[in-house]
Protein backbone atom coordinates (compact mmCIF):
# COMPACT_ATOMS: atom_id res chain seq x y z
CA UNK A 1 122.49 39.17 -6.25
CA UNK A 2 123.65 37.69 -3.33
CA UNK A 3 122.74 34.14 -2.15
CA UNK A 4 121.34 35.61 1.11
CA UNK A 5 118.54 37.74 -0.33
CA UNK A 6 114.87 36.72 0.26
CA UNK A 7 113.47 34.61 -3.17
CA UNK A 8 110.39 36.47 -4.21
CA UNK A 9 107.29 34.60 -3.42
CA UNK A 10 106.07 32.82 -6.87
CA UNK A 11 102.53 34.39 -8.13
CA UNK A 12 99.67 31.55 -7.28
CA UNK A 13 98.72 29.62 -10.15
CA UNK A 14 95.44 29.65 -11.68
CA UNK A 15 93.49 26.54 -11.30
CA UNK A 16 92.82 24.93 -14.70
CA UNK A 17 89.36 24.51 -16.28
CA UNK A 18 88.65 21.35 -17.61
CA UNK A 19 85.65 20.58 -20.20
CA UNK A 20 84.88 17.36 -17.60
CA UNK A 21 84.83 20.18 -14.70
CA UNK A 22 82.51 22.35 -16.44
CA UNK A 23 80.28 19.66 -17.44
CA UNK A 24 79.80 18.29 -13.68
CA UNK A 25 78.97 21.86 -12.53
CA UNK A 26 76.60 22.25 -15.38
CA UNK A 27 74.83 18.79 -14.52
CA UNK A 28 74.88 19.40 -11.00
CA UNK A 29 73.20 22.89 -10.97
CA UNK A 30 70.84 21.73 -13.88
CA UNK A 31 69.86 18.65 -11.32
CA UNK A 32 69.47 21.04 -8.30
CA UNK A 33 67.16 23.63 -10.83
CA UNK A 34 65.02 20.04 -11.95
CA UNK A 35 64.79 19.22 -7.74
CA UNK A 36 63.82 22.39 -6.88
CA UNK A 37 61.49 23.08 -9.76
CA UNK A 38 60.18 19.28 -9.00
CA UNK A 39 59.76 20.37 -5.27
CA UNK A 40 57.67 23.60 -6.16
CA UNK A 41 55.26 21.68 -8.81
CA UNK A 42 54.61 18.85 -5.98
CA UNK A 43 53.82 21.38 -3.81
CA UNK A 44 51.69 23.50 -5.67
CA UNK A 45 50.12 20.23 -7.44
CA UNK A 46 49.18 19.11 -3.86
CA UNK A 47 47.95 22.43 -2.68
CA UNK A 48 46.13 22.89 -5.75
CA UNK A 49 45.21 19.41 -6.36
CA UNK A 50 45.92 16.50 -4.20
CA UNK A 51 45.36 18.06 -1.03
CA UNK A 52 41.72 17.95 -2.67
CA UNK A 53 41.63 14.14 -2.97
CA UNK A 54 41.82 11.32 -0.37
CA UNK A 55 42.28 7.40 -2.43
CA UNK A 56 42.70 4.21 -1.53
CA UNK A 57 43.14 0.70 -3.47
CA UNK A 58 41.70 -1.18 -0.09
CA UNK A 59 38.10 -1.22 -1.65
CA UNK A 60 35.73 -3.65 -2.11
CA UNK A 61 32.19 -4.20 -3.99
CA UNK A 62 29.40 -5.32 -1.27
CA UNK A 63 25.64 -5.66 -1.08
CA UNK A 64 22.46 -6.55 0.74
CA UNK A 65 22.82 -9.81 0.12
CA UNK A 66 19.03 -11.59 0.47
CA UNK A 67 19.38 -15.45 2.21
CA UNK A 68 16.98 -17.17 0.91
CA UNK A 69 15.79 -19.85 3.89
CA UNK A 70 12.38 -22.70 3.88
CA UNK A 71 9.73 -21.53 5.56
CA UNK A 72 7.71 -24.80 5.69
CA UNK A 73 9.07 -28.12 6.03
CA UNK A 74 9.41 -30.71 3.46
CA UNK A 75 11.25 -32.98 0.65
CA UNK A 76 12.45 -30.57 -2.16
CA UNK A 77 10.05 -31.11 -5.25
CA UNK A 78 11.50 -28.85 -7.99
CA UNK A 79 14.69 -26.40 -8.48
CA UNK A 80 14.12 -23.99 -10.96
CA UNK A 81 17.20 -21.77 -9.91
CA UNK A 82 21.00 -22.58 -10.35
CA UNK A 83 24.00 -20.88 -9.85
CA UNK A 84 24.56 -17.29 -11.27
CA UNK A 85 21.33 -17.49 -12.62
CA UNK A 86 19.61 -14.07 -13.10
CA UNK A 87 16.76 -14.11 -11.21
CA UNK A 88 13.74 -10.88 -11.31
CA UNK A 89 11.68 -10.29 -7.94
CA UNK A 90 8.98 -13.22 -7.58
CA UNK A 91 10.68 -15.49 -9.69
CA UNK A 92 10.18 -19.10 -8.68
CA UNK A 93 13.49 -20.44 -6.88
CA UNK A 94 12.25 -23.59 -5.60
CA UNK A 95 9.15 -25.70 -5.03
CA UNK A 96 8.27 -27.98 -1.62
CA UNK A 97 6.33 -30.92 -1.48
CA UNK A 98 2.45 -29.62 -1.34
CA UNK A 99 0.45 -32.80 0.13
CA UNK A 100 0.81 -32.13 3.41
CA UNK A 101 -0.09 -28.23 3.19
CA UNK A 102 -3.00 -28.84 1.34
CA UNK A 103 -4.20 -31.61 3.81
CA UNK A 104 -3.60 -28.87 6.42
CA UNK A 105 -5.86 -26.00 4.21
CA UNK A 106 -8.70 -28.86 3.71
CA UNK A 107 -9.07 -29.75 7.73
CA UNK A 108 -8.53 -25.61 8.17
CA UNK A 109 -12.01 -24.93 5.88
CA UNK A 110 -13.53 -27.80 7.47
CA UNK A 111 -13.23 -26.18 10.83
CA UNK A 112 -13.98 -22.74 9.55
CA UNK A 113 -16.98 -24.14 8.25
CA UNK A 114 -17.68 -26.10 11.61
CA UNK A 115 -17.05 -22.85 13.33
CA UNK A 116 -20.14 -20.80 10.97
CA UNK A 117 -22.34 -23.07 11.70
CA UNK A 118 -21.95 -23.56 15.69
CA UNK A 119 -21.98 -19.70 15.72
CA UNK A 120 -25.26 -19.54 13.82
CA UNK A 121 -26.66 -22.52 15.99
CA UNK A 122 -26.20 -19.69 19.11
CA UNK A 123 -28.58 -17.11 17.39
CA UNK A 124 -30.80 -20.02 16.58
CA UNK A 125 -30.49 -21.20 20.27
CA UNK A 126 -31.67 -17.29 21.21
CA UNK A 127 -34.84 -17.89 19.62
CA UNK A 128 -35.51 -20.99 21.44
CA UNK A 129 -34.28 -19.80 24.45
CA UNK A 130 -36.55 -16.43 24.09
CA UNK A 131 -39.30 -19.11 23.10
CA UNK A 132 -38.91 -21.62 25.93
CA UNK A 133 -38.82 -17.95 28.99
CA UNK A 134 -42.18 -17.34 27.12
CA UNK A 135 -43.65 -20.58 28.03
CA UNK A 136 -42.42 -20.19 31.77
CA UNK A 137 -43.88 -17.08 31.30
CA UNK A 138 -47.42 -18.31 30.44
CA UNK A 139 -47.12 -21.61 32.95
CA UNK A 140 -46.53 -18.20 35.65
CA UNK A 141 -49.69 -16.58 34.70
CA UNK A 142 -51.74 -20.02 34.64
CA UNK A 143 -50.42 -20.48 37.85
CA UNK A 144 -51.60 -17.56 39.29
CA UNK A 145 -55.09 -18.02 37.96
CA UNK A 146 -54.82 -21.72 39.35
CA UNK A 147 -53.99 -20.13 42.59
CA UNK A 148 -56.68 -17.54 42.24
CA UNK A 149 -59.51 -20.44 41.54
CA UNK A 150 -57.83 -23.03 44.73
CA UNK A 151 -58.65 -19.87 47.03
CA UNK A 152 -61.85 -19.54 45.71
CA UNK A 153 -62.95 -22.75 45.94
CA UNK A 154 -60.91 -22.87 49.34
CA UNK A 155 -63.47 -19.93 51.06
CA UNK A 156 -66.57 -21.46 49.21
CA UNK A 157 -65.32 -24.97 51.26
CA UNK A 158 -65.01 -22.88 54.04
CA UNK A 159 -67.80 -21.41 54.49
CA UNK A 160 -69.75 -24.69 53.91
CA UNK A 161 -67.87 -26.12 56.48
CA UNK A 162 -68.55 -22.81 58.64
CA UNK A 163 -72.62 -23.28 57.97
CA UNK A 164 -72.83 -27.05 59.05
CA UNK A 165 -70.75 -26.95 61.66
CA UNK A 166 -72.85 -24.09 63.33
CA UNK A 167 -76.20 -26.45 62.34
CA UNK A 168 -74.23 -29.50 63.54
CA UNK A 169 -75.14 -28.37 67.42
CA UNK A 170 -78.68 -28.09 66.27
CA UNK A 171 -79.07 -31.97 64.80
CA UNK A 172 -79.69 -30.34 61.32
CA UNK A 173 -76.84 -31.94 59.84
CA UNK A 174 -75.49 -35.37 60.61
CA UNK A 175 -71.71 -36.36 61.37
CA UNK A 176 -71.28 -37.74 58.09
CA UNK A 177 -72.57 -34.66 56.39
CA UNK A 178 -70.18 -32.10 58.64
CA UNK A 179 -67.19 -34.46 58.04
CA UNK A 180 -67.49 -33.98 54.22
CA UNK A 181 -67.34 -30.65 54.17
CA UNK A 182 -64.61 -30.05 56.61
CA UNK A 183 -62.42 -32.44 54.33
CA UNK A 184 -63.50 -30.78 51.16
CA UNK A 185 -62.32 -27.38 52.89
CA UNK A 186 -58.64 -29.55 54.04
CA UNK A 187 -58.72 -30.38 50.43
CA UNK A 188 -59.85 -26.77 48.80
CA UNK A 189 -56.81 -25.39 51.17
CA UNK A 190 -54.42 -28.18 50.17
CA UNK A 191 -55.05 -27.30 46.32
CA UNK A 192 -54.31 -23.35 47.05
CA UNK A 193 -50.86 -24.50 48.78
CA UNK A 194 -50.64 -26.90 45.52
CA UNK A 195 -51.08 -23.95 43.48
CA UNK A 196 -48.71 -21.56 45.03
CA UNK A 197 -45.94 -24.68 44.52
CA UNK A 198 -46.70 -24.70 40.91
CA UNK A 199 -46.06 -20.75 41.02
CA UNK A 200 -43.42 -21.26 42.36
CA UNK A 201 -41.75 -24.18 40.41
CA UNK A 202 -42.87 -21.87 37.12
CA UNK A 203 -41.04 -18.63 38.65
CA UNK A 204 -38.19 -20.90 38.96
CA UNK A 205 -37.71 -22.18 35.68
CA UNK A 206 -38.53 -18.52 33.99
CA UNK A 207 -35.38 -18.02 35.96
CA UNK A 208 -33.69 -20.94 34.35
CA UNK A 209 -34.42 -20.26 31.10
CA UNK A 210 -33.12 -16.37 31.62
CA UNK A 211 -29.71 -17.94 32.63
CA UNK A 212 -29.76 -20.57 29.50
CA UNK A 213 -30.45 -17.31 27.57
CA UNK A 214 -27.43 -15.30 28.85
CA UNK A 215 -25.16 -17.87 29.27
CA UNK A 216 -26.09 -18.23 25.53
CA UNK A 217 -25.88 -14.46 24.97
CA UNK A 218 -22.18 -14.23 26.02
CA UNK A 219 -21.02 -16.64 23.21
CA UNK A 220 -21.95 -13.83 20.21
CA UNK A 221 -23.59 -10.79 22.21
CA UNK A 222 -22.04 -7.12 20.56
CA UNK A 223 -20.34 -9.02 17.06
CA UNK A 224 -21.60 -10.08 13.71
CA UNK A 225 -22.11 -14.18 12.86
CA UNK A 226 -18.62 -13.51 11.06
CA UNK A 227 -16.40 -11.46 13.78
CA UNK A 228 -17.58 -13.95 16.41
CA UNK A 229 -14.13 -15.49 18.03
CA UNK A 230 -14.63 -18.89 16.91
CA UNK A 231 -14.85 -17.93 13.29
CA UNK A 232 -12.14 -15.24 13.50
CA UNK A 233 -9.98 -18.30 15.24
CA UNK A 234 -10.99 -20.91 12.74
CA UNK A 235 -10.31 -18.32 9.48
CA UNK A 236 -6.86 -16.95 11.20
CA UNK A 237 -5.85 -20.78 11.13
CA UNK A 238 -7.65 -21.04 7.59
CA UNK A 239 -5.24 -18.32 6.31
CA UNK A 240 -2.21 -19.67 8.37
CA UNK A 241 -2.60 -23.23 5.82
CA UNK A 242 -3.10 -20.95 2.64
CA UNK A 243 0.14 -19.19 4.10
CA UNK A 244 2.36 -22.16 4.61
CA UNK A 245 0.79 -23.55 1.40
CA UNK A 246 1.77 -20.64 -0.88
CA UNK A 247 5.54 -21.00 0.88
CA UNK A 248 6.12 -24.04 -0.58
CA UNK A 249 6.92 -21.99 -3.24
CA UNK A 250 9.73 -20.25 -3.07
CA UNK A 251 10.08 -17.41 -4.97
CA UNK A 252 13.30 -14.74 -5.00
CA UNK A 253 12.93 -12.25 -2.59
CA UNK A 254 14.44 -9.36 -5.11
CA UNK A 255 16.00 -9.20 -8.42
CA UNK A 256 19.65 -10.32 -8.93
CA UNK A 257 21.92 -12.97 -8.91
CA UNK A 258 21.54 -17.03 -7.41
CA UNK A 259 24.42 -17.98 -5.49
CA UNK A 260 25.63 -20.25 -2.43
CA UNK A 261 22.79 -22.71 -3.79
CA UNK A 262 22.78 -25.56 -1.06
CA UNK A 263 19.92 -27.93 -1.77
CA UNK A 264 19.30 -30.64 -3.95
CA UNK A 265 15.81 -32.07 -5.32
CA UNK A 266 14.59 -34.95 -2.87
CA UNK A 267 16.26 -32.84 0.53
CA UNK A 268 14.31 -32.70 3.32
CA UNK A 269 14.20 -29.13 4.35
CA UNK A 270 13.04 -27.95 7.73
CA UNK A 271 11.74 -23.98 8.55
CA UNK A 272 15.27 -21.64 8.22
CA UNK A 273 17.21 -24.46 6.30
CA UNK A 274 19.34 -22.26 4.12
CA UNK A 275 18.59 -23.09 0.25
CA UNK A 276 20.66 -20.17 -1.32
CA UNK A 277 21.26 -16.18 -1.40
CA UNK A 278 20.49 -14.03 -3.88
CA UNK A 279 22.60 -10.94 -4.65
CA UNK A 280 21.20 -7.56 -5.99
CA UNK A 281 24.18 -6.60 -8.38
CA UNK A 282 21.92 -3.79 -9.35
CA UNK A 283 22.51 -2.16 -6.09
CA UNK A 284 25.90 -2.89 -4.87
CA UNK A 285 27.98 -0.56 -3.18
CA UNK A 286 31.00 -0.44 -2.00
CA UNK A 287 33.22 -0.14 1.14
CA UNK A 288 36.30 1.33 0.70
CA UNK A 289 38.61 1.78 4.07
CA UNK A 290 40.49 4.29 4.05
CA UNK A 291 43.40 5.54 6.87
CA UNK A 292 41.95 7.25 9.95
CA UNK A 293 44.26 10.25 8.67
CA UNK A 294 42.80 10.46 5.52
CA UNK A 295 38.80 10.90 7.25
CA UNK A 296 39.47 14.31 8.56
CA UNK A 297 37.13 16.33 5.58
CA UNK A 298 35.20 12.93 4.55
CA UNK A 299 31.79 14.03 4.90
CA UNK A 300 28.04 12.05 3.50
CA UNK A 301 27.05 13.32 -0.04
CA UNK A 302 30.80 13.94 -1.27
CA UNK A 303 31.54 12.87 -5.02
CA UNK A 304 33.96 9.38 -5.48
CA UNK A 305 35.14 8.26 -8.42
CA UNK A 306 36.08 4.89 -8.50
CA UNK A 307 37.77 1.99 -10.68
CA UNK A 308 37.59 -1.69 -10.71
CA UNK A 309 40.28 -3.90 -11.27
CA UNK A 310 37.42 -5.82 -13.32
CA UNK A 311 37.36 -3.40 -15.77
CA UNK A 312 40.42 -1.28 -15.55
CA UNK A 313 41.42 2.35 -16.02
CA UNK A 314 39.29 2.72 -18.73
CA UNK A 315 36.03 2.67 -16.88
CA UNK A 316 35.16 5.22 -14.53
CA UNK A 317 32.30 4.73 -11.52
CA UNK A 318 30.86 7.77 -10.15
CA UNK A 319 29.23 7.03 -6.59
CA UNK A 320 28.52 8.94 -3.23
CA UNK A 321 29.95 8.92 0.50
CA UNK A 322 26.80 7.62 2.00
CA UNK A 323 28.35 7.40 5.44
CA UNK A 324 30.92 6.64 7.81
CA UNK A 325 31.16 3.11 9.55
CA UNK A 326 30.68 3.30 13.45
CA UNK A 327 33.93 1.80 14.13
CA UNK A 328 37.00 -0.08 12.50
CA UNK A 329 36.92 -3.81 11.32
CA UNK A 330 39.91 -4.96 14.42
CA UNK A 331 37.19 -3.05 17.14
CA UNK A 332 33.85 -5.23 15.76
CA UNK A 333 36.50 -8.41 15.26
CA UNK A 334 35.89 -11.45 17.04
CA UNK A 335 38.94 -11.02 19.34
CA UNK A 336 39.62 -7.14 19.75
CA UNK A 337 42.69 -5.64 20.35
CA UNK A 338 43.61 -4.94 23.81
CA UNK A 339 45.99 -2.02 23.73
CA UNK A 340 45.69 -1.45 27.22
CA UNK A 341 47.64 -4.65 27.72
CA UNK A 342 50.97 -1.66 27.70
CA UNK A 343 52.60 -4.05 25.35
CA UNK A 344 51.65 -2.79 22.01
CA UNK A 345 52.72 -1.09 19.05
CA UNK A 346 50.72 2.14 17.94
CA UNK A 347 48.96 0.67 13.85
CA UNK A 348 47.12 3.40 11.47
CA UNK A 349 43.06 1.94 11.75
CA UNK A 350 41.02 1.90 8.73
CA UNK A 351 37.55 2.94 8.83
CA UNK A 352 35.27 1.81 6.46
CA UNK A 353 33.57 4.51 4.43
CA UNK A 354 30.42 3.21 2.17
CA UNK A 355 29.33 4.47 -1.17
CA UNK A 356 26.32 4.48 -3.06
CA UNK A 357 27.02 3.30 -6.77
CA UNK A 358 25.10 4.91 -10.08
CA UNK A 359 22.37 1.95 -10.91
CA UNK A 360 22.52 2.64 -14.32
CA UNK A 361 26.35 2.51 -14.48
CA UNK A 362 25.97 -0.78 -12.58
CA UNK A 363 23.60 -1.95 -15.49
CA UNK A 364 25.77 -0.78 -17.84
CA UNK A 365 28.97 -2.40 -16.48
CA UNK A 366 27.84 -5.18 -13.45
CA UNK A 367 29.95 -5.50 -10.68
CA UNK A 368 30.20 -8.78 -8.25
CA UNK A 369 30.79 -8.79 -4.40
CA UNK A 370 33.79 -8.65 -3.11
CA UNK A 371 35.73 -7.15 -6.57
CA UNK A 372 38.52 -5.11 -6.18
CA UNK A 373 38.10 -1.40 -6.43
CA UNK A 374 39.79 1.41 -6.04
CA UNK A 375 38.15 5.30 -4.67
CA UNK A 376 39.10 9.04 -4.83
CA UNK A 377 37.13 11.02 -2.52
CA UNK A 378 36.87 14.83 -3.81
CA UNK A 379 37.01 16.41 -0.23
CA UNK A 380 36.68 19.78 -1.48
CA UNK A 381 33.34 19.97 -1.72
């Protein structure tokens, strides 16, 4: 062959398989399969499942708490309540200094009674009232007879006057005799204007006595002796002592748990000094806030399950979305948020959702405010 022929190209060699090669493949694809097969699970496990399901771990036990505050003023007598005592409905908390209250109750039936018996002194004042128009009455009707018997006896004067004067011109009757009779007649017609005054002053105090009797009238006309105003008055204060006398004894509003105790025996209290707050462990609830993205399907009635970090995994709650707050904590906050300032930067809310916790669960495993909890709301319901 000569040196200026044209080499024939060399076949290309194979590339060599290692067992290192192989097994990076083999891991790699198995990886990819386990990533892909992880992918599909999550995704059917949250179509299936999660997508059912809204949780959060920013929960928290609350409840009506009851503030316990005086109502009358006073030094503190006896506490009969302490810290985390358990305390039923009614139970005595606290007793304040009676003396004055029950001063204030004995003056209160002393004017009730004061009260009955003016009252009763205006229907005994009727009678003698109705008594004293009948007199006027009568001294009326003896004055018209008096009047009746002056004009008599003023014509019978009259007409002796008439009969001597007319003999006078005659000489059958003297001067002397004339002038007696014509002053018995001034006198007969001075008694009939006498009369008619006496009328008179007896028509005026009939009148009297009618205005002594309605004046007297208007004080317990149309009402019993007992729903007269005075005695309603006098018993409303009556029952206002009894009512300030019965709150010196302070008794627990509901059933559950003394706390925030602030008073010591001796204190002087005054009306709305807080003395402690009872809380009714029995029906706590909780708020749980969760993410304004999470509220879409959250609906009242829906079924939470819940856990406490009290208690742990092993206990299970079962409650109820009672509602929805009105608004989130930063809007009801004592400084808002302005976000129309333009210098701002866009934060998920949370809105508190509350939920109504079994009572007997709650007997059978108590909760305290303000625990840790965590909720799963079953949205697909």
């Amino acid at each position: 062959m000569s040196d200026n022929a044209p080499e024939t190209p060399a076949a290309p060699v194979a590339p060599v398989r290692t067992p290192a090669n192989n097994n990076r493949r083999t891991l790699m694809t198995g990886l990819a399969a386990v990533v892909a097969i992880g992918a599909v699970a999550y995704g059917a496990y949250y179509f299936l499942v999660a997508s059912h399901y809204v949780s959060t771990d920013n929960a928290y036990v609350g409840a009506e708490t009851a503030q316990v505050n005086a109502l009358v003023s006073g030094p503190v007598l006896r506490i009969l309540a302490q810290e985390t005592q358990v305390v039923k409905a009614g139970d005595v908390l606290m007793v304040i200094d009676d003396a004055d209250a029950k001063i204030n109750v004995a003056a209160a039936e002393a004017a009730l009674a004061s009260a009955e018996r003016r009252v009763m002194g205006y229907y005994s004042n009727d009678k003698a009232l109705a008594g004293a128009m009948g007199a006027r009455a009568a001294d009326i009707a003896k004055a018209d007879a008096g009047i009746k018997a002056a004009e008599a006896e003023a014509a019978r004067a009259k007409f002796e006057y008439d009969r001597r004067k007319n003999l006078a011109s005659t000489g059958a009757v003297s001067q002397e005799e004339l002038t007696a009779t014509e002053s018995a007649y001034a006198a007969a017609v001075a008694n009939v204007s006498a009369a008619r005054a006496a009328r008179a002053q007896a028509q005026a105090a009939l009148l009297t006595s009618e205005g002594n009797r309605q004046s007297n009238a208007t004080l317990f006309a149309g009402v019993q002796p007992g729903e007269n105003p005075e005695v309603m008055a006098a018993r409303a204060k009556l029952a206002g002592a009894k009512l300030a006398l019965d709150r010196t004894i302070v008794r627990a509003p509901m059933a559950g748990v003394v706390t925030k105790k602030a008073v010591q025996i001796g204190q002087q209290v005054q009306v709305g000094t807080p003395l402690m707050a009872v809380v009714p462990v029995a029906n706590a609830y909780v708020d749980a806030n969760f993410k304004e993205v999470q509220l879409k399907k959250v609906v009242p009635g829906q079924e939470v399950e819940l856990t406490s970090d009290l208690y742990g995994e092993g206990v299970k709650f079962k409650g109820k979305v009672v509602g929805v707050s009105g608004g989130t904590g930063s809007a009801f906050s004592l400084i808002p948020a302005q976000n129309a300032s333009g210098n701002w930067i866009k934060v998920v809310q949370r809105l508190p959702v509350r939920i109504q916790l079994d009572p007997k669960e709650l007997q059978a495993h108590p909760l305290r405010v303000g625990l840790s909890m965590k909720a799963k709301i079953d949205v697909s319901k």
